[in-house]
Structure formats: structure tokens, C-alpha cells
Protein backbone atom coordinates (compact mmCIF):
# COMPACT_ATOMS: atom_id res chain seq x y z
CA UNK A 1 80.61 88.58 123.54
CA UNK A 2 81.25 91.44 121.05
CA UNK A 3 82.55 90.61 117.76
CA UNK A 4 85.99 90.55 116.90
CA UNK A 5 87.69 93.52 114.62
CA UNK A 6 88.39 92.96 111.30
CA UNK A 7 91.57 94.21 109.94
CA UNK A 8 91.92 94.48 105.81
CA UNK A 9 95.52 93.85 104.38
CA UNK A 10 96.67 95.87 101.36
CA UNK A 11 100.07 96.36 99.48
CA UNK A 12 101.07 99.75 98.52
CA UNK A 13 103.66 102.44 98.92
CA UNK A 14 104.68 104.78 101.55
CA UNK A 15 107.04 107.04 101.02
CA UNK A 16 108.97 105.17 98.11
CA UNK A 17 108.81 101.81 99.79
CA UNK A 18 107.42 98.81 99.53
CA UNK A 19 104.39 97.98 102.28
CA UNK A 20 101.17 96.40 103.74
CA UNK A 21 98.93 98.44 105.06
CA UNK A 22 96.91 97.56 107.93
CA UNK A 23 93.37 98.89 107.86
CA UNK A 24 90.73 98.66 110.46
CA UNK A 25 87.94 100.56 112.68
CA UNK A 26 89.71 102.75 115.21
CA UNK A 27 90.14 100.30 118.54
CA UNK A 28 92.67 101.64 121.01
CA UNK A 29 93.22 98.06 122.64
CA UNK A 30 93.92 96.76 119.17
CA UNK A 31 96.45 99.49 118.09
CA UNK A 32 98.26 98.68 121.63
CA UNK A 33 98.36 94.82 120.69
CA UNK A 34 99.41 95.78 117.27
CA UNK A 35 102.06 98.08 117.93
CA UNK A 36 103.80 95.79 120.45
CA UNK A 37 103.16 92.57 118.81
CA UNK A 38 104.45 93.10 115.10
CA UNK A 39 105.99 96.69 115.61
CA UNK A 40 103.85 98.39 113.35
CA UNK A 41 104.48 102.68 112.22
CA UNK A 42 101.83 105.32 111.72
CA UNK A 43 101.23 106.46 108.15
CA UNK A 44 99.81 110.64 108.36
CA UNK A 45 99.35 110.52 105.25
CA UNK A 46 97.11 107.59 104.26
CA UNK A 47 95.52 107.72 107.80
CA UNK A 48 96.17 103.68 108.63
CA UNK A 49 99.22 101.59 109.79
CA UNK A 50 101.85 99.44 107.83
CA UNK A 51 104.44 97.90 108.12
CA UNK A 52 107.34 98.11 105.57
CA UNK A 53 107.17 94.59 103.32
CA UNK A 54 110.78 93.32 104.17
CA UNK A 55 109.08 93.14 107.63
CA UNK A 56 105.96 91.33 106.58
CA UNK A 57 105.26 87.69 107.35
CA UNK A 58 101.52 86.85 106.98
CA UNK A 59 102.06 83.35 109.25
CA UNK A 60 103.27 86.22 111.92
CA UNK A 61 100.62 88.61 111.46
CA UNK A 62 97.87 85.12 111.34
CA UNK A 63 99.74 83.85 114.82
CA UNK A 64 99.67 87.51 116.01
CA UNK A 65 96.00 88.46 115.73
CA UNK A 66 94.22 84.95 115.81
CA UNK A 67 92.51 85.56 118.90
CA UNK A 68 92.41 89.50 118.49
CA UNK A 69 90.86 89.96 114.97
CA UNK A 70 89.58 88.31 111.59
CA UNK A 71 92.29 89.52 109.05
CA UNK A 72 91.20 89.82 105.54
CA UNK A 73 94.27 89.47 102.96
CA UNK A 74 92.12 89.34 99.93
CA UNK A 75 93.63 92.24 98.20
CA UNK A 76 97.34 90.68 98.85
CA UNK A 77 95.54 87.94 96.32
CA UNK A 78 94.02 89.38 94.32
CA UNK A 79 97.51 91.72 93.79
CA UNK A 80 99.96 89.36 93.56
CA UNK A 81 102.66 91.87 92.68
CA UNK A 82 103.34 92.99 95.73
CA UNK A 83 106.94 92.04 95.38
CA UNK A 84 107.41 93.95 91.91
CA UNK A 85 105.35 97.21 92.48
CA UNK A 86 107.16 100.28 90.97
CA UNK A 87 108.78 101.94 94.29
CA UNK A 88 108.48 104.84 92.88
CA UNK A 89 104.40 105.10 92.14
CA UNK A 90 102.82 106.12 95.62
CA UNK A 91 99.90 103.48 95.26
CA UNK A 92 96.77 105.48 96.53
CA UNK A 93 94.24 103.31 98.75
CA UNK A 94 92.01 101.57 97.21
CA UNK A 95 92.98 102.61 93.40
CA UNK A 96 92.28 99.72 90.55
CA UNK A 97 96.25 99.53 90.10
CA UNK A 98 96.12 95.77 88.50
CA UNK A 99 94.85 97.61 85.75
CA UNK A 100 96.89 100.07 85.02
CA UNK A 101 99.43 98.03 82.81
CA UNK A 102 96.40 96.90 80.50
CA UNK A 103 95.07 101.11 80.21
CA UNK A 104 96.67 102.52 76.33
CA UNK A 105 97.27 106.24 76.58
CA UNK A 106 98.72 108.31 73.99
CA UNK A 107 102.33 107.95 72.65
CA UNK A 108 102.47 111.64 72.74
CA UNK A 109 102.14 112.01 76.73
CA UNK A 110 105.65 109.83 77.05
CA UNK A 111 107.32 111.51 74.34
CA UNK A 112 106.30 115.03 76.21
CA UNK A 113 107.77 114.31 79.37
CA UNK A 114 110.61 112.91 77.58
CA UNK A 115 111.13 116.19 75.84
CA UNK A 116 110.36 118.15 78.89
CA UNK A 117 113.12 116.21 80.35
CA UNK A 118 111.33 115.34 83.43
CA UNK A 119 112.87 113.30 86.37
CA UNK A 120 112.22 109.55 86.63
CA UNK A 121 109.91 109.57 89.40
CA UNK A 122 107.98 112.66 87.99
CA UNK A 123 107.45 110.21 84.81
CA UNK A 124 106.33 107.11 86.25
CA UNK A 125 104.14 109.19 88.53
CA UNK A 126 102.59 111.60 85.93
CA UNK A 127 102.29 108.33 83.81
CA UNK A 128 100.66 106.39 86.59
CA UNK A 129 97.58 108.68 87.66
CA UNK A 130 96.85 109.61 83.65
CA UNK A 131 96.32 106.06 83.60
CA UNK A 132 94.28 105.75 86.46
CA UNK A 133 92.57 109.06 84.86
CA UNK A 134 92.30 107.44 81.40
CA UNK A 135 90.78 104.14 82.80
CA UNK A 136 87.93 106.03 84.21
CA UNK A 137 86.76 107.48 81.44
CA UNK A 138 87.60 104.34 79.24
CA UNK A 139 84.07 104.15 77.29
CA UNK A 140 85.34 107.79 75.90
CA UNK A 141 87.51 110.14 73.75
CA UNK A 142 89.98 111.13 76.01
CA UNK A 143 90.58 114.20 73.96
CA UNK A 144 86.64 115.06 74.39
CA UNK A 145 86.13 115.20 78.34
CA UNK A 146 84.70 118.22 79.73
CA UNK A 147 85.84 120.30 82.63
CA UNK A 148 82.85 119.10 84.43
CA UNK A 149 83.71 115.48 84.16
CA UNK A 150 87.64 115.96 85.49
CA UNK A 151 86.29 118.05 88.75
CA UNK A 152 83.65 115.39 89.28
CA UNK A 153 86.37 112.58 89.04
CA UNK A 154 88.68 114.43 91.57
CA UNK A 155 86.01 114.71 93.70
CA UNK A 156 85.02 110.98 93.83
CA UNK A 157 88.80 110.42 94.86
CA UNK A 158 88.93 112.84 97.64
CA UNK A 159 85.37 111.65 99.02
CA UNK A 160 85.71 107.74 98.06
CA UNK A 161 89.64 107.27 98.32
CA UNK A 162 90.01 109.67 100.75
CA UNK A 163 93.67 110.71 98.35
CA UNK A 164 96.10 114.07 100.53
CA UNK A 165 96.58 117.36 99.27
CA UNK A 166 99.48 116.17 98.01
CA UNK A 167 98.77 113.56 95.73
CA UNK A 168 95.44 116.00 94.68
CA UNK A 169 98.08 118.27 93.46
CA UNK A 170 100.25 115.42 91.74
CA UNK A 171 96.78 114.15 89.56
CA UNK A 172 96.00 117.83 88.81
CA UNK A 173 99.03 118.03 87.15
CA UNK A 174 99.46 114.93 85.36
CA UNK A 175 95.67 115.73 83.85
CA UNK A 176 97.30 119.28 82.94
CA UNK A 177 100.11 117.92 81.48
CA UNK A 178 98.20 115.95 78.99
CA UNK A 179 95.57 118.73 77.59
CA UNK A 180 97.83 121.77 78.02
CA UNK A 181 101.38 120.65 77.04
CA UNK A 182 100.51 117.54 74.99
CA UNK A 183 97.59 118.99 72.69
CA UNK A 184 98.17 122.61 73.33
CA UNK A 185 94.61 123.80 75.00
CA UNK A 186 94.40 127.07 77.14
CA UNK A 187 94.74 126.52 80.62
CA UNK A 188 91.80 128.32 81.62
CA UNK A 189 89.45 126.11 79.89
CA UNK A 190 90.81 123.03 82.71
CA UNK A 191 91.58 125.75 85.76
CA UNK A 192 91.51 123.20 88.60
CA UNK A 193 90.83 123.93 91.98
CA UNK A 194 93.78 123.03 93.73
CA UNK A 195 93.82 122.14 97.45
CA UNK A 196 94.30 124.62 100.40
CA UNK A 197 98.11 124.07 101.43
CA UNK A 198 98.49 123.48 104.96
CA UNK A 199 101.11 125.44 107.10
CA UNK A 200 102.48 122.35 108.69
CA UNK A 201 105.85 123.81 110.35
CA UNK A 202 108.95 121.40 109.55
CA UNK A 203 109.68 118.93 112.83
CA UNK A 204 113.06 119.51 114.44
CA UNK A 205 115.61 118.20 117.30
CA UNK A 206 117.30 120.26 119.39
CA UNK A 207 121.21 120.53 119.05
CA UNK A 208 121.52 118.61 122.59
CA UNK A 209 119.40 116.18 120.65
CA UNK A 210 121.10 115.44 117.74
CA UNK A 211 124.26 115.23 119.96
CA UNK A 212 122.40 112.88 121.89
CA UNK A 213 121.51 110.40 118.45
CA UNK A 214 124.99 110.59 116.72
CA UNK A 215 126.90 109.84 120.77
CA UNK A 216 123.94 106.62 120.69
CA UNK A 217 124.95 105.49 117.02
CA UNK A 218 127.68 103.32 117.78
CA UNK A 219 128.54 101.87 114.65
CA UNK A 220 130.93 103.94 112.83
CA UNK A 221 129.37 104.09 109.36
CA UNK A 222 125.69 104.57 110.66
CA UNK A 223 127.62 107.92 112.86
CA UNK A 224 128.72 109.15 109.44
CA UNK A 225 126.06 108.16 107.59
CA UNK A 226 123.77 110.28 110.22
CA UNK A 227 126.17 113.19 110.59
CA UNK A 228 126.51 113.53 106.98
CA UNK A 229 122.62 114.09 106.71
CA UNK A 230 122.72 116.94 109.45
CA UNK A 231 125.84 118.64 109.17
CA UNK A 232 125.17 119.19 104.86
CA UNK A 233 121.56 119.52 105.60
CA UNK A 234 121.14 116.76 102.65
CA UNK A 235 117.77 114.89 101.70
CA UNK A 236 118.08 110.92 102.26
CA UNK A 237 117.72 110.26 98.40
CA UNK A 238 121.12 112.86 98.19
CA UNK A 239 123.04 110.82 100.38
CA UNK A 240 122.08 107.43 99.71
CA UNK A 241 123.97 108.64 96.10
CA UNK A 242 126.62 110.46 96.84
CA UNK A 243 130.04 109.02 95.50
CA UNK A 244 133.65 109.21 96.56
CA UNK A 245 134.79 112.15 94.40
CA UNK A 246 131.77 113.98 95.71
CA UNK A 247 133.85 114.80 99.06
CA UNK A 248 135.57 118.11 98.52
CA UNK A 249 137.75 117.46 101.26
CA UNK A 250 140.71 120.37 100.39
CA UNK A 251 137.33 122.78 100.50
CA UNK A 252 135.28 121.28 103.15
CA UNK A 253 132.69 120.90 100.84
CA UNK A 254 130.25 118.27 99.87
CA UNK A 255 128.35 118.26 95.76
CA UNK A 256 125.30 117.35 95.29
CA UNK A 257 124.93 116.33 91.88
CA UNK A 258 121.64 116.14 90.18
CA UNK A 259 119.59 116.82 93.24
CA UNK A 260 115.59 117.44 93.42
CA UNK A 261 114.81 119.70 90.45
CA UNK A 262 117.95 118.69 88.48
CA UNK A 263 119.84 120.74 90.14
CA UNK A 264 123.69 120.43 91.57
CA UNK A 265 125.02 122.55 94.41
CA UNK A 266 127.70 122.27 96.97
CA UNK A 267 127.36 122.42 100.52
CA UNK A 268 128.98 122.62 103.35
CA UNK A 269 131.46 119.51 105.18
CA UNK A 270 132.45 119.88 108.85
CA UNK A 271 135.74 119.41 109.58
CA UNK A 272 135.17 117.08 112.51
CA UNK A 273 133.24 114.60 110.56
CA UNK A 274 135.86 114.62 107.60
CA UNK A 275 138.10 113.20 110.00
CA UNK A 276 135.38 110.40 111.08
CA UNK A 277 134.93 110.03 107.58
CA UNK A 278 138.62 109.11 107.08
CA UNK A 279 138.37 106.33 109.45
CA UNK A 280 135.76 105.04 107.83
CA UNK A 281 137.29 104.47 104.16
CA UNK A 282 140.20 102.65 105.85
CA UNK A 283 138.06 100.53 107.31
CA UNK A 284 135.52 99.56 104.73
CA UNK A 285 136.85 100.42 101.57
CA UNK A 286 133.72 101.64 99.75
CA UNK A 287 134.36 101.18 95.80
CA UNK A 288 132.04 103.29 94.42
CA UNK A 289 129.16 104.60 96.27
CA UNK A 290 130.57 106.79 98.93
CA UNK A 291 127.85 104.49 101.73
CA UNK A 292 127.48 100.97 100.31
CA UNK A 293 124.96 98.46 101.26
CA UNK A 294 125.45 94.95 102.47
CA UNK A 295 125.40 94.34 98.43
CA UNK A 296 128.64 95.57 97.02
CA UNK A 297 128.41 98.22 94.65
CA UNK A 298 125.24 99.12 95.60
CA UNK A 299 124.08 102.16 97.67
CA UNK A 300 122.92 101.98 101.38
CA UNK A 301 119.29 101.62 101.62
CA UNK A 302 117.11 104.36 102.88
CA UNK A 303 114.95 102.01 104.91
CA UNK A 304 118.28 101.18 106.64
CA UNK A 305 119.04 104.44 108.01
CA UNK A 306 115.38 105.04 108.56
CA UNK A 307 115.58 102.37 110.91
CA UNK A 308 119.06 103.22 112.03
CA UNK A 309 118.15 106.86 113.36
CA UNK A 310 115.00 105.54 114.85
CA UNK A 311 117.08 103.25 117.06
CA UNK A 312 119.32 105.42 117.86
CA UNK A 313 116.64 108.00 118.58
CA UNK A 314 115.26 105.47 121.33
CA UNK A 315 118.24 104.90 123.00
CA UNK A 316 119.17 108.26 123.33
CA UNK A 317 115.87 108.40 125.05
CA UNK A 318 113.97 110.68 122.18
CA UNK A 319 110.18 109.52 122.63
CA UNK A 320 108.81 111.12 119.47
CA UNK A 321 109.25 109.70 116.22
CA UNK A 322 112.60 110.70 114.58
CA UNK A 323 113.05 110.66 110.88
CA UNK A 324 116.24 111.68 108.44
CA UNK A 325 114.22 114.20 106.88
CA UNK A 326 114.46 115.98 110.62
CA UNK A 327 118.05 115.99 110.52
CA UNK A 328 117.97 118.12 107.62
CA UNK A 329 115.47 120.72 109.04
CA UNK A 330 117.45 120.67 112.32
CA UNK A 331 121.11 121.72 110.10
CA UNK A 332 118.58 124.70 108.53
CA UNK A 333 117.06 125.88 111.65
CA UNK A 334 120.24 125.52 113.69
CA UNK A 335 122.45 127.72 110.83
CA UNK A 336 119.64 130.00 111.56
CA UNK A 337 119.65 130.73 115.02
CA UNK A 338 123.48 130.88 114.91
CA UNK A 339 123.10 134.01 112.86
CA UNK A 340 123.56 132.53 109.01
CA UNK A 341 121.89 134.78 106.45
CA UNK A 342 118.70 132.81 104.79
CA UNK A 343 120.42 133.43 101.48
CA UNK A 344 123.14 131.26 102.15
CA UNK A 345 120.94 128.82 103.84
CA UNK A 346 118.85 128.49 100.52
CA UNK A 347 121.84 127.72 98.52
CA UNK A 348 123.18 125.02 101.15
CA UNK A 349 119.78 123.26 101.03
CA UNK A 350 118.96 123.60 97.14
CA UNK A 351 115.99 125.69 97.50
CA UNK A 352 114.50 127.17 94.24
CA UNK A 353 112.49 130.06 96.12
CA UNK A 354 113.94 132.03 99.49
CA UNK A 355 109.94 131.25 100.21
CA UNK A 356 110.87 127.79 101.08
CA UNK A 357 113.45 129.03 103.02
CA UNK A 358 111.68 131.32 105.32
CA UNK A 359 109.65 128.63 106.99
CA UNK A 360 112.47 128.00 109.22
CA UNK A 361 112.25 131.19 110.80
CA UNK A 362 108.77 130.16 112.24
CA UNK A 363 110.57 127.25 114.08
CA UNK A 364 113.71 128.87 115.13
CA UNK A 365 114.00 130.22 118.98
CA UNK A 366 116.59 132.15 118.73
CA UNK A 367 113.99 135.53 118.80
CA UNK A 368 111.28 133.67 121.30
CA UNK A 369 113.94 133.50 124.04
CA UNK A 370 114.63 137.52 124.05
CA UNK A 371 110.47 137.62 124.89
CA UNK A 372 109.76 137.50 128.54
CA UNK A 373 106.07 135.44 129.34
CA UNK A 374 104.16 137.66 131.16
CA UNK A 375 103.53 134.80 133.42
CA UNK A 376 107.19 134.87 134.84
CA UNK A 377 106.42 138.75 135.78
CA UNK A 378 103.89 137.56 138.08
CA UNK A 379 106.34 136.16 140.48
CA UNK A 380 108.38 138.65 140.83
């Protein structure tokens, strides 16, 4: 009788929340049993499943997988702050993070960012990896570690911790930080080799689609919520903290105040939804948050709408996996096939460079249709 899997439990953080990550030998039976058993989601970029931790019940997972697998929770143990990790610090697998409150850096890397102004997250992410970074090479002068020593160290985390492009990038740049902003060295003399950016295309829904997901969504508040995101083109985090005065109803227009980059901007509000979004003041009264959570005065959760599109998405009978983020590409490539100048398009989203921008034009249609397959001549 071959041996059961074994399936490793870890907390950590996808995409700014809270989870447990299920990790195990690939096992196509298991995955089935997992997926339809405790409803477990696919995580790209650490390469293993989870399950978000308001969802997590280790008696369920134990009752689950008794006769399927041996589940090892040690690390949930051994880290028994899964309830308090900082949201914002994408935990990378298998990092020594119940050290990093015990790892001393300099005074003068806090007070930089401070004085650089940079955002929250930026901070406690910048903050977290020089710690990691600093706790490696905690038997030395940080001040005195070669070039040499820094590539080597990235290395070990792309080959050992197997950390994305993206979170390459994010280390590089906290290690920068420190020796070329805090104590002033050339940049040449710690020139990292950055990773290869990848031309993933941005994921979009049709317009019948998104029709399809907002006529699904019965609940009047999840329908605005969800047509807000689209129809302003607006990131989850920009919703989730919009306020009242931050409807420009007399204008049609929507601010965004404080967005990624610290920037503000206005966009655009559709007439149609201003009128759903009428309704829905009278009938819940937010006090301050324009979208309130079950909690008064506090904002609506992003899990919630993640899990309110992706509902919605199944009942409007949309097989792939759906996420708010999509809405948001779907309002830019849609203004673009209607004939709206990229310019404008930029502003609407908060892009810094038209660069950004552009990439919609690799996903739009609207020039594909006008080109006849050479396979259709064939029948004629």
C-alpha cells in the first residue's frame, strides 16, 4: 500500500491577507479531495495552496485529510502569531520571520524612509526584508558587506526559498535603500542584477461578462460595490476607502485621494450607477466610509468582495477565476476599444508612465476583429 502524502501547514500572507498555506508533493487525486473538501485557492505566486485564515479550522482540515494524508502543523507552533502577523509584510516561504522582531538595525534606515515620506506598506516592507537581510549577516558589520556577499544571499533565496520576481525586486531595493540613501555610497559599487520582467498580459472579462456578474450580484450594496470597481476602473484598496464626500455627483466624478504613489486623481462616475448608488444610502445609511463593513465605522473588507465577485462570477456561469483587480483592467481595455485616447485612460487609472498604459492595447480586440484568419478564406 503506498504511503500516504504529507501535507506541511504554514501561516503567511497572500496578497495582504492573513493565510495557511498548504504545501505538499504534486498529487492530482489529492488537489481534487482538497479543493472540494475545504475549498481551497491557488496561490501563482508562491506556487502552493491556502486558504485565507478566517477560513481555517485545523479540527476541519484533521477530519478532512485523516485518511488522505499525514498533515504536519509544526510551523503553526512553532509561529504562534499567526493571528497578529503584520497584513501588510508578504511573509516569504520558509523565511526565519519569528526573528525578525529580536534583529536591531540602524535608527537611520527608519528615520530615511520617514524623511523620504514613504507609504506605510513600503515601510513595513522595506523594514521587514533589511531585517531578514541584517539577520543573515548577524556575526558582521553591516556597513562592511561586500557586493559579493549581497548577490550570494539573493541567490540562496531564489534557489532555497524559491522568492518571485517580484519580491526579488522588493529586497533589492530595501538593500539599496540602506547603502545608497542611508550612508550615501555610489550605486554602482551595489548594481544588482534585477530579475527579467515577465510580459504577463493583464486578465480581462468581456463586457457581456461583466454584465453577466453585476445582473448575478443580487444584493444591492455588493452591485455597487462591484460596479463602482469597473465603471472608475479603481484598485480594491481605492474603494475599500473611499468616503461620502468623495462622490462628485453634480460632475459625475469619483476622487481618489491618496492613491498608489501618493497620488489623488478623479475619475470618472456613470450616471446609471449614481442612481443605484442613491438607493443605497437610503437604505443603509453609511456614516463615514462610503462601503461599511458589518463593523460600523469601519470599511468593507477586501476579502469580502473578493469572495463576493467570485460568487457572483460562478453563478453567472464564469468558469475561470475572477478577481476585482479584473474589473479594473476590463473598465481600461473596454474605454479602449470604444475609441478613448490612452492619455485620458492614464489619468482615469492613476498611471505614472503612458508605458503602463499601453499594455492594454495588447489585450484589446477592437483591431484583431478587422483581420480576416486565413483559415476562413479557405471555405469560401
Amino acid at each position: 500500500m503506498p504511503a500516504k502524502p504529507i501535507i506541511i501547514l504554514e501561516p503567511g500572507i497572500h496578497r495582504g491577507e492573513k493565510v495557511v498555506f498548504f504545501k505538499f508533493e504534486f498529487n492530482q487525486e489529492l488537489i481534487r479531495q482538497l479543493k472540494d473538501e475545504l475549498k481551497l485557492h491557488w496561490s501563482n505566486t508562491n506556487k502552493c495552496w491556502y486558504l485565507f485564515l478566517q477560513e481555517f479550522n485545523l479540527n476541519t482540515v484533521f477530519h478532512a485529510l485523516k485518511s488522505k494524508a499525514f498533515v504536519n502543523y509544526e510551523a503553526l507552533l512553532k509561529r504562534n502569531d499567526t493571528q497578529s502577523i503584520d497584513k501588510d509584510i508578504k511573509v516569504p516561504v520558509n523565511m526565519k520571520y519569528e526573528y525578525r522582531k529580536t534583529v536591531q538595525i540602524p535608527d537611520s534606515y527608519t528615520k530615511h524612509l520617514d524623511e523620504k515620506r514613504y507609504s506605510e506598506n513600503t515601510k513595513r516592507t522595506y523594514l521587514a526584508y533589511f531585517r531578514d537581510f541584517v539577520f543573515e549577516f548577524k556575526d558582521q558589520n553591516v556597513n562592511e558587506i561586500s557586493y559579493e556577499q549581497i548577490s550570494e544571499y539573493l541567490l540562496k533565496l531564489i534557489r532555497e526559498n524559491k522568492i518571485s520576481a517580484s519580491e526579488q525586486n522588493q529586497r533589492i531595493s530595501a538593500i539599496k535603500f540602506y547603502y545608497e540613501k542611508v550612508l550615501g555610497q555610489e550605486p554602482i559599487h551595489y548594481k544588482l542584477e534585477r530579475p527579467r520582467s515577465s510580459n504577463t498580459l493583464p486578465k480581462v472579462l468581456s463586457r457581456e461578462e461583466v454584465v453577466k456578474i453585476l445582473r448575478c450580484t443580487d444584493n444591492l450594496k455588493q452591485r455597487c460595490v462591484l460596479s463602482l470597481i469597473y465603471s472608475a476602473g479603481l484598485r480594491i484598496s481605492e474603494l475599500i476607502h473611499l468616503k461620502l464626500n468623495d462622490i462628485i455627483s453634480d460632475r459625475y466624478q469619483v476622487r481618489i485621494i491618496n492613491a498608489k504613489g501618493k497620488k489623488d486623481r478623479y475619475t470618472t462616475l456613470s450616471k446609471n450607477l449614481l442612481i443605484e448608488l442613491r438607493e443605497y444610502y437610503k437604505k443603509y445609511r453609511p456614516k463615514y466610509w462610503l462601503f461599511e463593513g458589518a463593523t460600523p465605522g469601519e470599511p468593507y473588507s477586501t476579502t469580502s468582495i473578493q469572495k463576493v465577485l467570485k460568487r457572483s462570477a460562478l453563478k453567472a456561469g464564469i468558469k475561470r477565476r475572477v478577481t476585482p483587480h479584473m474589473l479594473r483592467h476590463s473598465f481600461a481595455t473596454h474605454l479602449l476599444e470604444q475609441g478613448t485616447d490612452l492619455r485620458y485612460i492614464q489619468e482615469l487609472l492613476g498611471h505614472s508612465s503612458s508605458k503602463t498604459t499601453e499594455i492594454y492595447t495588447y489585450v484589446s480586440n477592437k483591431e484583431l476583429k478587422r483581420i480576416k484568419n486565413p483559415l476562413d478564406d479557405l471555405y469560401n
